[in-house]
N, C-alpha and C. Protein backbone atom coordinates (compact mmCIF):
# COMPACT_ATOMS: atom_id res chain seq x y z
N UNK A 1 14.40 329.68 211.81
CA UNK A 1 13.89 330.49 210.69
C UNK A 1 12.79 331.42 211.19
N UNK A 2 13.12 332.82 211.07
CA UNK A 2 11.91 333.58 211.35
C UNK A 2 10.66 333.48 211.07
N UNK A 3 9.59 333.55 211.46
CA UNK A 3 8.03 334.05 210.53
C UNK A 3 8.10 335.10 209.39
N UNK A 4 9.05 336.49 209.59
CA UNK A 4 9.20 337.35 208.57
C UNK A 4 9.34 336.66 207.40
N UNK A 5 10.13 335.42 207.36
CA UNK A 5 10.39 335.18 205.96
C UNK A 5 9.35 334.83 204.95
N UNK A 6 8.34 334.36 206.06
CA UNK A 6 7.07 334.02 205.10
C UNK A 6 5.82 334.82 204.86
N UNK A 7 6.22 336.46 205.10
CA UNK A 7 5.20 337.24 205.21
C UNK A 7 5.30 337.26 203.14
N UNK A 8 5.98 337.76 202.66
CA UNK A 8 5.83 337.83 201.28
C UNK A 8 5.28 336.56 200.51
N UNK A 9 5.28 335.59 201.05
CA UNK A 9 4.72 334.50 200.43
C UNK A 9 3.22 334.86 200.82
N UNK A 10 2.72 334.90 202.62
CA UNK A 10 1.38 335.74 202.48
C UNK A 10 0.77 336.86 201.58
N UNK A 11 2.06 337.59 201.68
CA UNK A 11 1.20 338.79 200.77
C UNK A 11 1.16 338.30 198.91
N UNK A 12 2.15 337.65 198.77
CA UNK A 12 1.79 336.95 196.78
C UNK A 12 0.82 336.16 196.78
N UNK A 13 0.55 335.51 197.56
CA UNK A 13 -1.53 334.71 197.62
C UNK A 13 -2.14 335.52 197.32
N UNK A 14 -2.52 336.34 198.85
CA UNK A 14 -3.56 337.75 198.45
C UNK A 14 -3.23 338.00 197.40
N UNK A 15 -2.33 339.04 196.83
CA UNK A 15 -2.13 339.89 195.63
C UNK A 15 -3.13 338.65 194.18
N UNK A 16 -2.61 337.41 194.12
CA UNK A 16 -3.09 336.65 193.19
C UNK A 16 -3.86 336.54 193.13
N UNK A 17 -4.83 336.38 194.37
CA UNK A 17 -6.51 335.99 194.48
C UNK A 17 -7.20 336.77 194.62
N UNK A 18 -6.63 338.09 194.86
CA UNK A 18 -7.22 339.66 195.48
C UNK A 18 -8.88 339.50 194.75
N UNK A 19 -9.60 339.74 195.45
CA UNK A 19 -9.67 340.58 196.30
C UNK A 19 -10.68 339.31 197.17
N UNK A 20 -10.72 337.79 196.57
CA UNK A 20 -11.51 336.73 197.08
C UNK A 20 -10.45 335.99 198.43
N UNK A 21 -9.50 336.24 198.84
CA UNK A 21 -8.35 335.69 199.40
C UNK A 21 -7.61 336.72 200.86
N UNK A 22 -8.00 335.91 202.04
CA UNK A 22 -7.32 336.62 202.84
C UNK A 22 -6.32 335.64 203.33
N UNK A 23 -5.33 335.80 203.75
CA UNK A 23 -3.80 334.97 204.26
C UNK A 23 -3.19 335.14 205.83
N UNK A 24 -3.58 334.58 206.29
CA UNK A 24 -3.26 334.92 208.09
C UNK A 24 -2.16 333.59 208.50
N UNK A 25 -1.22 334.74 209.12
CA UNK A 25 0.39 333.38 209.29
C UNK A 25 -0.02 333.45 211.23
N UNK A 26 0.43 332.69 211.55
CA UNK A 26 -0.19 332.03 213.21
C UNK A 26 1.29 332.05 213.38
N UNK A 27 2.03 332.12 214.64
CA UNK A 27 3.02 332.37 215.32
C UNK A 27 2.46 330.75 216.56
N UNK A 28 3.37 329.78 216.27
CA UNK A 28 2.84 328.81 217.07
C UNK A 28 3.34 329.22 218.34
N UNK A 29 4.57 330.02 219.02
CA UNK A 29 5.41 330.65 219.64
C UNK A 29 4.77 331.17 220.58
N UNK A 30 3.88 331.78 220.18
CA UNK A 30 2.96 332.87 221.02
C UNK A 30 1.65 333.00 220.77
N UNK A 31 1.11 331.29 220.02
CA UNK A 31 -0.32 331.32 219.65
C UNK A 31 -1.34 332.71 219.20
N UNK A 32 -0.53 333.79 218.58
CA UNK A 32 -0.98 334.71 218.41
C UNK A 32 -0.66 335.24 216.56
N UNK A 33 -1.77 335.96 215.81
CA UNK A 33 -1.36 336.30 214.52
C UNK A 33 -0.37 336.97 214.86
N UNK A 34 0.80 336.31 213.22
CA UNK A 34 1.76 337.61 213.16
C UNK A 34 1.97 338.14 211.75
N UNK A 35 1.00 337.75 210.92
CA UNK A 35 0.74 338.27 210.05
C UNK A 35 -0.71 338.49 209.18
N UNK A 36 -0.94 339.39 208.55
CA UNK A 36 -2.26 338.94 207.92
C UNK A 36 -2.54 340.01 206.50
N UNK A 37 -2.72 339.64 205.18
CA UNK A 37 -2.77 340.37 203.92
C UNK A 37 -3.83 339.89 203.63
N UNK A 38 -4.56 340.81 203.05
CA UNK A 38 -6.27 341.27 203.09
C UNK A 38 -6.81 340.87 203.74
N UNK A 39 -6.42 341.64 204.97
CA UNK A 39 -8.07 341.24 206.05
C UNK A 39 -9.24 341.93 205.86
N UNK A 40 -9.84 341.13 205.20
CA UNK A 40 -11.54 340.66 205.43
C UNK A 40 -12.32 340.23 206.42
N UNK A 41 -11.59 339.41 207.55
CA UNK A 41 -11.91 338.39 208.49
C UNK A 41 -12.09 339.66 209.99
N UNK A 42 -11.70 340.72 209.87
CA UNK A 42 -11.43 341.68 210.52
C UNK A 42 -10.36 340.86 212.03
N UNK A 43 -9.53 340.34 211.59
CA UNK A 43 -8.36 339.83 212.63
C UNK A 43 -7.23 340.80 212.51
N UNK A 44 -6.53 340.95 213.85
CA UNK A 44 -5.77 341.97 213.85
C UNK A 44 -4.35 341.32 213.99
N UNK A 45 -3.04 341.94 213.70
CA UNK A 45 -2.14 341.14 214.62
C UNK A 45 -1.73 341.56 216.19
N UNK A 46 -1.36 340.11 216.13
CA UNK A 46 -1.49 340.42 218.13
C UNK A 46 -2.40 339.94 218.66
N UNK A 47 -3.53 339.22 218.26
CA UNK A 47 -4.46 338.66 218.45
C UNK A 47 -4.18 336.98 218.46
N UNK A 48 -5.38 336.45 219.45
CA UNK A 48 -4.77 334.92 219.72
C UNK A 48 -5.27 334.03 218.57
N UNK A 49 -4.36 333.61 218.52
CA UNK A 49 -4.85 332.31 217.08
C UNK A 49 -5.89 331.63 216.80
N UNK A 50 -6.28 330.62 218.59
CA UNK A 50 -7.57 330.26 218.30
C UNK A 50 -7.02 328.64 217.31
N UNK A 51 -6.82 328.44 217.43
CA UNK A 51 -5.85 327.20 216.57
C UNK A 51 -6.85 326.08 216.94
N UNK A 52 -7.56 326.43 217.96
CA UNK A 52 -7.99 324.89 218.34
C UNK A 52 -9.19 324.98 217.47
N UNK A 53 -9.89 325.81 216.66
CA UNK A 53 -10.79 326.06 216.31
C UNK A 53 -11.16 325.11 214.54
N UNK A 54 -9.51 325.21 214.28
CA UNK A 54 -9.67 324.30 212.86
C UNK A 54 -8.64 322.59 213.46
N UNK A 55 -8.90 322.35 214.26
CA UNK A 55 -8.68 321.19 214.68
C UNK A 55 -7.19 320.90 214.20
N UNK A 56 -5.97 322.12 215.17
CA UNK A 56 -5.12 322.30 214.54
C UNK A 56 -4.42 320.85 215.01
N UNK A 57 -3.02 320.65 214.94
CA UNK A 57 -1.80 319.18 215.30
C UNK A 57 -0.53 319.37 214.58
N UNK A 58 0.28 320.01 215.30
CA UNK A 58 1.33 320.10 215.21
C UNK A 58 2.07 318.98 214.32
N UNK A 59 1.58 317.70 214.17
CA UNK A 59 2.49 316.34 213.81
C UNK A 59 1.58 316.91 211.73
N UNK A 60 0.71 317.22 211.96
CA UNK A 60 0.11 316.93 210.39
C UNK A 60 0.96 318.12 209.42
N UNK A 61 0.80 317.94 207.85
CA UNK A 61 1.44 318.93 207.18
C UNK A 61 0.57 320.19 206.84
N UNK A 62 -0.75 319.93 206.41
CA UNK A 62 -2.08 320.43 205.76
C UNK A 62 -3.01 319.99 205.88
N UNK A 63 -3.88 320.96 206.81
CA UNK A 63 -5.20 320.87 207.24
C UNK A 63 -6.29 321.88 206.56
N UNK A 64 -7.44 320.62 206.02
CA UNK A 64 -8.05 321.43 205.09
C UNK A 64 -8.36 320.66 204.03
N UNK A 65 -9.12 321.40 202.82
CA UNK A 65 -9.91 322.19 203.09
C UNK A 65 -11.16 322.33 204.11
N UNK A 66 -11.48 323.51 204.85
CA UNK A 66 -12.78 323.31 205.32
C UNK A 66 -13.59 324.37 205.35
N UNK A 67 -14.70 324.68 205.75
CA UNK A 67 -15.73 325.54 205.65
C UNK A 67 -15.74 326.35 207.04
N UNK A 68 -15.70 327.74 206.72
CA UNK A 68 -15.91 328.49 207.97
C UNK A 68 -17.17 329.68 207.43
N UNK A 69 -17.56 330.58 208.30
CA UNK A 69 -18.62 331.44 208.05
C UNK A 69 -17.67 332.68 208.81
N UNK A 70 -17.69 334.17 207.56
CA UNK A 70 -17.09 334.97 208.03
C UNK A 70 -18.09 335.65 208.91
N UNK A 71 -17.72 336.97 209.58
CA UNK A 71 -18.90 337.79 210.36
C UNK A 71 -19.98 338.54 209.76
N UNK A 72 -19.87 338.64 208.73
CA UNK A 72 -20.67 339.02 207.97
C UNK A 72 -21.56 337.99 206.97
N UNK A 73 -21.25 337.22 207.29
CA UNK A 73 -21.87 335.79 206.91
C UNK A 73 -21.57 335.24 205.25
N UNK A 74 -20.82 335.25 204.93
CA UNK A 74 -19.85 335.23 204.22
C UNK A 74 -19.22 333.40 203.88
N UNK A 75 -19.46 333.16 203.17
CA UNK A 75 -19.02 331.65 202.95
C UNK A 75 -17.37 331.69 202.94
N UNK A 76 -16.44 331.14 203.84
CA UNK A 76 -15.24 330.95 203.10
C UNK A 76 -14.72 329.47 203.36
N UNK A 77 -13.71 329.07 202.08
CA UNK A 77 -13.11 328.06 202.01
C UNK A 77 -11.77 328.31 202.59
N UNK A 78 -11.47 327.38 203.50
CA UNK A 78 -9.91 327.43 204.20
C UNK A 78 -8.88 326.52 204.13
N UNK A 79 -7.63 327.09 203.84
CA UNK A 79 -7.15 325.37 204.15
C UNK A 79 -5.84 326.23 205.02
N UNK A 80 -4.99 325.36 205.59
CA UNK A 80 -4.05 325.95 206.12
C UNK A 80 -2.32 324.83 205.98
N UNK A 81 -1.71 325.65 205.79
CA UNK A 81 -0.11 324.74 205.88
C UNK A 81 0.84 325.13 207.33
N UNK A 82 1.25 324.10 207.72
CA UNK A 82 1.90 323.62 209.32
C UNK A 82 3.44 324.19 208.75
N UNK A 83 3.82 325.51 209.02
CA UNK A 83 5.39 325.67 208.60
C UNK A 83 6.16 325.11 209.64
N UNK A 84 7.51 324.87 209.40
CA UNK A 84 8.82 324.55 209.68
C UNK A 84 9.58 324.71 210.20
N UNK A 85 11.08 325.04 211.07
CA UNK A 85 12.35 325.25 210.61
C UNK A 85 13.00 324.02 210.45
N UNK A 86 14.35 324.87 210.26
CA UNK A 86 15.42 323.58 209.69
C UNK A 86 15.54 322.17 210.16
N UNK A 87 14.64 321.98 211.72
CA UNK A 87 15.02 320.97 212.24
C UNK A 87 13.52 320.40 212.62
N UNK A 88 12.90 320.83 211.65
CA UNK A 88 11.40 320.40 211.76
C UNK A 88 10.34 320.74 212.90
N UNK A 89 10.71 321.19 213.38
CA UNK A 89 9.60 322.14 214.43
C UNK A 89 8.94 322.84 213.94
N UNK A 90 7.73 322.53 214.00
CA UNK A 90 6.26 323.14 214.13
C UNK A 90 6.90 324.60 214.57
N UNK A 91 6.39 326.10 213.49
CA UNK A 91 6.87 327.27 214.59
C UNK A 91 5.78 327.80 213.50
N UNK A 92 4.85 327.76 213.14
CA UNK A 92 3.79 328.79 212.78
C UNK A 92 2.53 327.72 211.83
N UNK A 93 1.61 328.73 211.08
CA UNK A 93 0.73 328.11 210.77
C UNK A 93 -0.01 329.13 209.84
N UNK A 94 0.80 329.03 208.23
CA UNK A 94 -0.42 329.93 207.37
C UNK A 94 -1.59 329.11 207.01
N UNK A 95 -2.58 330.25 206.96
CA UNK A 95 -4.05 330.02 206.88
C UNK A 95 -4.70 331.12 205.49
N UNK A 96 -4.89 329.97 204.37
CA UNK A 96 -5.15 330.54 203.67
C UNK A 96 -6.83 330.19 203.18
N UNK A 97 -7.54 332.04 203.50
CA UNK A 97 -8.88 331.69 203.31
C UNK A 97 -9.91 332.69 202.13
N UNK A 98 -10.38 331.75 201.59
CA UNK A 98 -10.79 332.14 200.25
C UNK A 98 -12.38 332.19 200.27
N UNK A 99 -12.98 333.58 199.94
CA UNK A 99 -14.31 333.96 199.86
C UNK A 99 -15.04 333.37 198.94
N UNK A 100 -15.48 332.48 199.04
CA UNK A 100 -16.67 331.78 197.56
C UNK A 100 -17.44 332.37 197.71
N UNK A 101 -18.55 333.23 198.53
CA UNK A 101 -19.64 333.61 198.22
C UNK A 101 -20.11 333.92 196.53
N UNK A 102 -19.49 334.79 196.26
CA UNK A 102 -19.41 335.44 194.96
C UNK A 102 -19.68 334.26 193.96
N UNK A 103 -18.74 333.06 193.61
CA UNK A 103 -18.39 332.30 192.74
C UNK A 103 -19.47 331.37 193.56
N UNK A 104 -20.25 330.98 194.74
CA UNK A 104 -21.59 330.58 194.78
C UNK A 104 -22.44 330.96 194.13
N UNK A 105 -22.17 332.39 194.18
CA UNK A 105 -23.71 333.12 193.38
C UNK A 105 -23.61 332.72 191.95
N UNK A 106 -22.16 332.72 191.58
CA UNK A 106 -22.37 332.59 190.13
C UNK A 106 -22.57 331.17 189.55
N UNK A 107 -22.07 329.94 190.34
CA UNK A 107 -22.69 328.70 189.52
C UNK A 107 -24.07 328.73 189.98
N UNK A 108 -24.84 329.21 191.21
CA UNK A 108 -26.24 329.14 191.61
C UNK A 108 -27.07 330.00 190.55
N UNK A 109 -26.33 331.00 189.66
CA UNK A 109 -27.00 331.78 188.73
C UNK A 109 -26.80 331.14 187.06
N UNK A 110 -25.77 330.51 187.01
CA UNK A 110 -25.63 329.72 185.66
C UNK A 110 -26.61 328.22 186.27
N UNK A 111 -26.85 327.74 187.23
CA UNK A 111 -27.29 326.35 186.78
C UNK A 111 -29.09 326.66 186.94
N UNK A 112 -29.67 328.02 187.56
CA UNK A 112 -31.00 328.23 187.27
C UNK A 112 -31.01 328.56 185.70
N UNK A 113 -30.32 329.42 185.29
CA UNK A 113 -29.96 329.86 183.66
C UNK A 113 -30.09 328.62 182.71
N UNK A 114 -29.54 327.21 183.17
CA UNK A 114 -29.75 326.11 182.17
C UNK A 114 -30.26 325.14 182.62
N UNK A 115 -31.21 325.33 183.65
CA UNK A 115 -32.02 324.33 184.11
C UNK A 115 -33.25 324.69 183.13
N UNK A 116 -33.98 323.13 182.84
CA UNK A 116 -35.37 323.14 181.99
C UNK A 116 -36.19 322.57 183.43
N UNK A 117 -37.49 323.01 183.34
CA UNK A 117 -38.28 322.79 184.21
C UNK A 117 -38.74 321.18 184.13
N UNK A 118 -38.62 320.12 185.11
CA UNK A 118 -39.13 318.88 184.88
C UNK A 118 -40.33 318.87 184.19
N UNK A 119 -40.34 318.12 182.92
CA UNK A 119 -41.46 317.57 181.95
C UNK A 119 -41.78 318.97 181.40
N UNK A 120 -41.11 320.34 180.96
CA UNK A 120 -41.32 320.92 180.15
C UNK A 120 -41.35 320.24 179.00
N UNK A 121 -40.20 319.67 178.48
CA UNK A 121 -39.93 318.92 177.35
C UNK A 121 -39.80 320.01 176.38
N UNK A 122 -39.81 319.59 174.93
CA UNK A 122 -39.62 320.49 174.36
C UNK A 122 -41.52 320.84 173.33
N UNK A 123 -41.66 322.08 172.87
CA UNK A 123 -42.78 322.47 172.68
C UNK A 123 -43.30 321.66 171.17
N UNK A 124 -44.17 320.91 171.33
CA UNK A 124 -44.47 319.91 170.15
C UNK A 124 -45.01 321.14 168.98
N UNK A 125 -45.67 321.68 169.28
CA UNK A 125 -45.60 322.70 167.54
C UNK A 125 -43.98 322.95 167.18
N UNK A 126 -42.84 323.58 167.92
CA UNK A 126 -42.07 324.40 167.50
C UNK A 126 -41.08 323.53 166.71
N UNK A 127 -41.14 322.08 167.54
CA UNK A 127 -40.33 320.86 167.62
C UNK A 127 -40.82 319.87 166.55
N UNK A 128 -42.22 320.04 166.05
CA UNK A 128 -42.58 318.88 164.96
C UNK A 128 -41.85 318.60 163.96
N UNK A 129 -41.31 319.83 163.47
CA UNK A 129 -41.17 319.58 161.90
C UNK A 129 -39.37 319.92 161.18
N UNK A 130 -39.18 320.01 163.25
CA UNK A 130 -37.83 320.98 163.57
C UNK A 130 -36.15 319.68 162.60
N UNK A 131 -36.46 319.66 162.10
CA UNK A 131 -35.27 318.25 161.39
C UNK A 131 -33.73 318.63 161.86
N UNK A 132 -33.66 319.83 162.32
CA UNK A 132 -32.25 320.17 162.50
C UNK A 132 -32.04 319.78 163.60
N UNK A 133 -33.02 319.88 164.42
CA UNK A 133 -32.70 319.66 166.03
C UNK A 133 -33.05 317.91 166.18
N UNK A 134 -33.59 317.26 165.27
CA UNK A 134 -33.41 315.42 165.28
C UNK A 134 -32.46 315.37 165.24
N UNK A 135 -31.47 316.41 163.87
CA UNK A 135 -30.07 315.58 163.80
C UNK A 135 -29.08 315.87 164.29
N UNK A 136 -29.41 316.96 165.14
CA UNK A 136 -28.10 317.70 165.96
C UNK A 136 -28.32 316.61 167.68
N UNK A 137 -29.50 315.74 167.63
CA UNK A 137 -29.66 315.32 168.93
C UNK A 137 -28.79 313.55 168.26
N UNK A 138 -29.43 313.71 166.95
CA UNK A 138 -28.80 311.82 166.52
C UNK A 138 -27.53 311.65 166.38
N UNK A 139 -26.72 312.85 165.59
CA UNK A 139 -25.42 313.55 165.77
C UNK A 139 -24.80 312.88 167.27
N UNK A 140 -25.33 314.04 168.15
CA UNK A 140 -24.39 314.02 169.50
C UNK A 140 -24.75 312.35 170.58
N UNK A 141 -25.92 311.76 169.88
CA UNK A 141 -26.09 310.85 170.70
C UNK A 141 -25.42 309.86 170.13
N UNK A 142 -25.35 309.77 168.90
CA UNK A 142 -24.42 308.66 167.92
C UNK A 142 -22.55 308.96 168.30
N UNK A 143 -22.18 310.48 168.79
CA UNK A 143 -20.93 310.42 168.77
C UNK A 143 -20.43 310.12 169.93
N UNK A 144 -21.73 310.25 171.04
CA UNK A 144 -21.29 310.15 172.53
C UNK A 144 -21.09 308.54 172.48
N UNK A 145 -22.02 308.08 172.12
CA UNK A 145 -21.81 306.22 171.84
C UNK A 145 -20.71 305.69 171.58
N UNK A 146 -20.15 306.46 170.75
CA UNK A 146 -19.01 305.90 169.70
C UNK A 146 -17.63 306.05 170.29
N UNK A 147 -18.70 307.34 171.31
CA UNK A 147 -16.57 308.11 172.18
C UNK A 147 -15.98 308.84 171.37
N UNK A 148 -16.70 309.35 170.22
CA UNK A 148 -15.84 309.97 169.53
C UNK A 148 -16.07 311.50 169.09
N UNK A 149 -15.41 312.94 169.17
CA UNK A 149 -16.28 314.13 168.89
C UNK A 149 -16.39 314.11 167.24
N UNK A 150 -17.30 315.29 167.05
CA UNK A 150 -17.48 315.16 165.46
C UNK A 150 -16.35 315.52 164.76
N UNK A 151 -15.56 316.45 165.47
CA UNK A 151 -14.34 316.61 164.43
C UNK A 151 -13.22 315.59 164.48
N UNK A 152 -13.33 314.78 165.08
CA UNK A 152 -12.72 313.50 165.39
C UNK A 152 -13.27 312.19 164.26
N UNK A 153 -13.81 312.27 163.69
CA UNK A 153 -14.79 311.42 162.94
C UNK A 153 -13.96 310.99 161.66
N UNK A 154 -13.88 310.00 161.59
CA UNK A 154 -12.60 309.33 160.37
C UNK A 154 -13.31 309.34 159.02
N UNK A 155 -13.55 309.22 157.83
CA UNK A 155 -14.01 308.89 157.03
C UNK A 155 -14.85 307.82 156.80
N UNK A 156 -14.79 307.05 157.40
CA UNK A 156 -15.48 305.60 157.59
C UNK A 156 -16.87 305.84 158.55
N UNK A 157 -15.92 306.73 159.55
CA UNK A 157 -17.10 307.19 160.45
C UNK A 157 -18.16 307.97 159.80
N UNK A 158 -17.79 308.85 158.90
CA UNK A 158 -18.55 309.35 158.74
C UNK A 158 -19.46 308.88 157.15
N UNK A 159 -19.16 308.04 157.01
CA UNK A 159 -19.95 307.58 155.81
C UNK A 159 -21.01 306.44 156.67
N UNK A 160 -20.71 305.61 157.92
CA UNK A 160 -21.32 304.87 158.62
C UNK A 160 -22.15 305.98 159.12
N UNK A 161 -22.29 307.48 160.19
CA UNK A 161 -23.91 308.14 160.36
C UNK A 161 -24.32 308.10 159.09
N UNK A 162 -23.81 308.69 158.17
CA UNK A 162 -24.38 309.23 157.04
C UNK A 162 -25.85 308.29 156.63
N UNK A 163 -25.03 306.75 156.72
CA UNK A 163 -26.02 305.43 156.53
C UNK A 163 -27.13 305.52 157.71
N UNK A 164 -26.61 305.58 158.69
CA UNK A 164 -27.48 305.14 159.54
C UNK A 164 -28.66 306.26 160.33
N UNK A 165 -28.20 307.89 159.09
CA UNK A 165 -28.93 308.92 159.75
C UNK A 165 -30.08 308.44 158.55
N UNK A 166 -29.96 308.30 157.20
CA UNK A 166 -30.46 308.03 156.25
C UNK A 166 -31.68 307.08 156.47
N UNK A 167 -31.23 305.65 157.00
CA UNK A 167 -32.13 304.86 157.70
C UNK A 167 -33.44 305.19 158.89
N UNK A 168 -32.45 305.86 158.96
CA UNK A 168 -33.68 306.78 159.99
C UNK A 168 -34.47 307.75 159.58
N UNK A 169 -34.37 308.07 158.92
CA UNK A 169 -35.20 308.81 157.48
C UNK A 169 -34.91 310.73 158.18
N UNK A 170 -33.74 310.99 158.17
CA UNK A 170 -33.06 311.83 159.06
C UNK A 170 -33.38 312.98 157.66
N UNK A 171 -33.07 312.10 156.34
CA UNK A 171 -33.07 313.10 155.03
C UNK A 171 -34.46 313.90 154.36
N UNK A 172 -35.33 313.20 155.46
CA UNK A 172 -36.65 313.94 154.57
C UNK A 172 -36.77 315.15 154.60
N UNK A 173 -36.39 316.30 155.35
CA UNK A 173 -36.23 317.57 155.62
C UNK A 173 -35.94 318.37 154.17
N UNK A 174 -36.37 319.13 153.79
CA UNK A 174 -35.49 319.87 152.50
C UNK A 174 -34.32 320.66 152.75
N UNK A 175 -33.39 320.13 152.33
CA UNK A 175 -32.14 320.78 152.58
C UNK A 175 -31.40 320.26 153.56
N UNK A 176 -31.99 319.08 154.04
CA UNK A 176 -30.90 318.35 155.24
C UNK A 176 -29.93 317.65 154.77
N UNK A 177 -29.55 317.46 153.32
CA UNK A 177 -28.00 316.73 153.45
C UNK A 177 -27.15 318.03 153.20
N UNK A 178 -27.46 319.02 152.85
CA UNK A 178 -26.67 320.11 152.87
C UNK A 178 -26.21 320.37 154.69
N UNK A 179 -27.53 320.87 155.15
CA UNK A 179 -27.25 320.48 156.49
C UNK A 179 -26.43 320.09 157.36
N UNK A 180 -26.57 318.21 157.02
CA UNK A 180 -25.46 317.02 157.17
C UNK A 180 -23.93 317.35 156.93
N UNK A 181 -23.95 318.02 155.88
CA UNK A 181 -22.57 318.13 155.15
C UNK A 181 -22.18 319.38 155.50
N UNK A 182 -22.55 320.22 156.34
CA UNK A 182 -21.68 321.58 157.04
C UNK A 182 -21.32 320.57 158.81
N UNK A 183 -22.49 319.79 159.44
CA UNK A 183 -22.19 319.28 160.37
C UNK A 183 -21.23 318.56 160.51
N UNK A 184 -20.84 317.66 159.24
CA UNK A 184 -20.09 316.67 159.27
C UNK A 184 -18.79 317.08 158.54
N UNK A 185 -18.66 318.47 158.14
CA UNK A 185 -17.48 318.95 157.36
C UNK A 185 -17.86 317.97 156.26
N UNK A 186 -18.53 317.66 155.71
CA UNK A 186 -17.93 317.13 154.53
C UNK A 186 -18.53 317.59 152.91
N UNK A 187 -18.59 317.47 152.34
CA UNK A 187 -18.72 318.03 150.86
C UNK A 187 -20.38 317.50 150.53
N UNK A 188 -21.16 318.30 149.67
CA UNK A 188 -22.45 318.17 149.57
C UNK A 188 -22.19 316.36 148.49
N UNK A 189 -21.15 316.58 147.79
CA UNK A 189 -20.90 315.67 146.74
C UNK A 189 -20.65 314.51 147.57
N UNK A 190 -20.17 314.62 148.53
CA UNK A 190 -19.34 313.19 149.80
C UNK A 190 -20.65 312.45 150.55
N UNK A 191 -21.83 313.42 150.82
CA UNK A 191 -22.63 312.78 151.59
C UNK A 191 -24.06 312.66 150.60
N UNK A 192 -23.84 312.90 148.93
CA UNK A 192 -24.88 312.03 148.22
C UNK A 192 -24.39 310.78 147.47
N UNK A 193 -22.51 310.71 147.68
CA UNK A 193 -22.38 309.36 147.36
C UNK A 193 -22.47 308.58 148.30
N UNK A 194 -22.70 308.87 150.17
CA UNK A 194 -22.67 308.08 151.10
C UNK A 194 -24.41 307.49 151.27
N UNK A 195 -25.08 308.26 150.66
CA UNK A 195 -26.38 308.31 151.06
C UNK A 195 -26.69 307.40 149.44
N UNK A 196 -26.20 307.64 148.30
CA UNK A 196 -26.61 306.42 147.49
C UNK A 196 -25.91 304.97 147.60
N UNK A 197 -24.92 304.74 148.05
CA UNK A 197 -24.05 304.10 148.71
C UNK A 197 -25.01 303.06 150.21
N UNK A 198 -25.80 304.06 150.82
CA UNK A 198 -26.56 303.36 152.03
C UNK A 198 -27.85 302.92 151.01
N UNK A 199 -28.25 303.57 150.20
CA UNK A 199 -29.48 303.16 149.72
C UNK A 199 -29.62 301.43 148.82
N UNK A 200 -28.22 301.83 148.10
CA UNK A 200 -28.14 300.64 147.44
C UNK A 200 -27.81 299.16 148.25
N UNK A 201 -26.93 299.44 149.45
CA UNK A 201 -27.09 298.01 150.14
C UNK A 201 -27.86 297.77 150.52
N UNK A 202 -29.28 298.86 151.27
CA UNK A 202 -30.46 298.48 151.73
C UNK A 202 -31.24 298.05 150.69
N UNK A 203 -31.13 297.85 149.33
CA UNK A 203 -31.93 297.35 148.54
C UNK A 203 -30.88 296.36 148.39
N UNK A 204 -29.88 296.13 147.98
CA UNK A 204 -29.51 294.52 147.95
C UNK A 204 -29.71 293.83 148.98
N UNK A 205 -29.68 294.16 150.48
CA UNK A 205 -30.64 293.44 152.16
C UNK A 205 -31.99 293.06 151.29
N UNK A 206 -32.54 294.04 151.23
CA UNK A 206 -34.10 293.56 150.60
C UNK A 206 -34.64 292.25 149.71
């Protein structure tokens, strides 16, 4: 089986990953490139492979992923596949290598973006009296417990926070069972029979 046959499979990588993706096919034949779509890497064909460099072996299928540094200093991710012919001989070696720099910068720029500074905490004036942000924290900490998301929340479930935000005196806020009842989808009428409903067993406990 020729190498030609697998130049279009090189060039549909590139094209897909363009413009983060360069694709270099190795000629095991003549340890030399015999193909290459978007070079970035500035490799030419006709040039020697260099195979020993990603700790190549003829016996393995896929080697990889690993980390190389382009010339321009350039982060890329590599991995490479050991091609074939019909009778299983090792006769080339695409190398497909993908530029992260870019997509470094960008989780290194989203996780400064939502990092809080250790022991900022949150600002006790802004936060005192803040009732929405108690119950959007008792909310997500009660549903993470439970395993369950809020729109996932059965009827039962949701008459059980209702009780147990109540207990917590979650309702003193003006206007927090309205609040409650856009959070919880449920009807202003649904969460003052859940909330007289919690009140009255805590006075029959009593």
């Amino acid at each position: 089986m020729p190498l030609a046959a697998f130049h279009p499979v090189c060039d549909a990588i590139a094209l897909l990953l363009q413009p983060q993706a360069e694709v270099v096919l190795h000629d095991l034949a003549t340890e030399t490139v015999a193909h290459i779509a978007n070079p970035f890497s500035r490799r030419e064909i006709g040039e020697p492979s260099l195979l020993h460099e990603i700790d190549f072996r003829p016996d393995v299928a896929l080697i990889g992923p690993y980390e190389k540094v382009n010339f321009d200093g350039r982060r890329i991710k590599s991995v490479s596949a050991v091609l074939r012919d019909r009778d299983a001989r090792a006769i080339g070696v695409l190398c497909i290598n993908l530029d992260v720099t870019q997509l470094q910068a960008a989780v290194d720029l989203l996780a400064a973006l939502t990092r809080v500074p250790s022991g900022a905490g949150q600002p006790a004036v802004l936060f005192q009296e803040d009732w929405h942000e108690r119950i959007n924290q008792y909310v997500h900490a009660w549903t993470a417990r439970n395993h369950v998301s809020i729109t996932g929340l059965s009827r039962a479930q949701k008459r059980q926070l209702v009780g147990e935000l109540a207990s917590d005196g979650a309702f003193g806020g003006k206007h927090a069972a309205a609040y409650v009842s856009r959070v919880l989808q449920l009807s202003r009428a649904s969460v003052y029979n859940y909330l007289r409903a919690a009140r009255g067993a805590g006075n029959r406990e009593g």
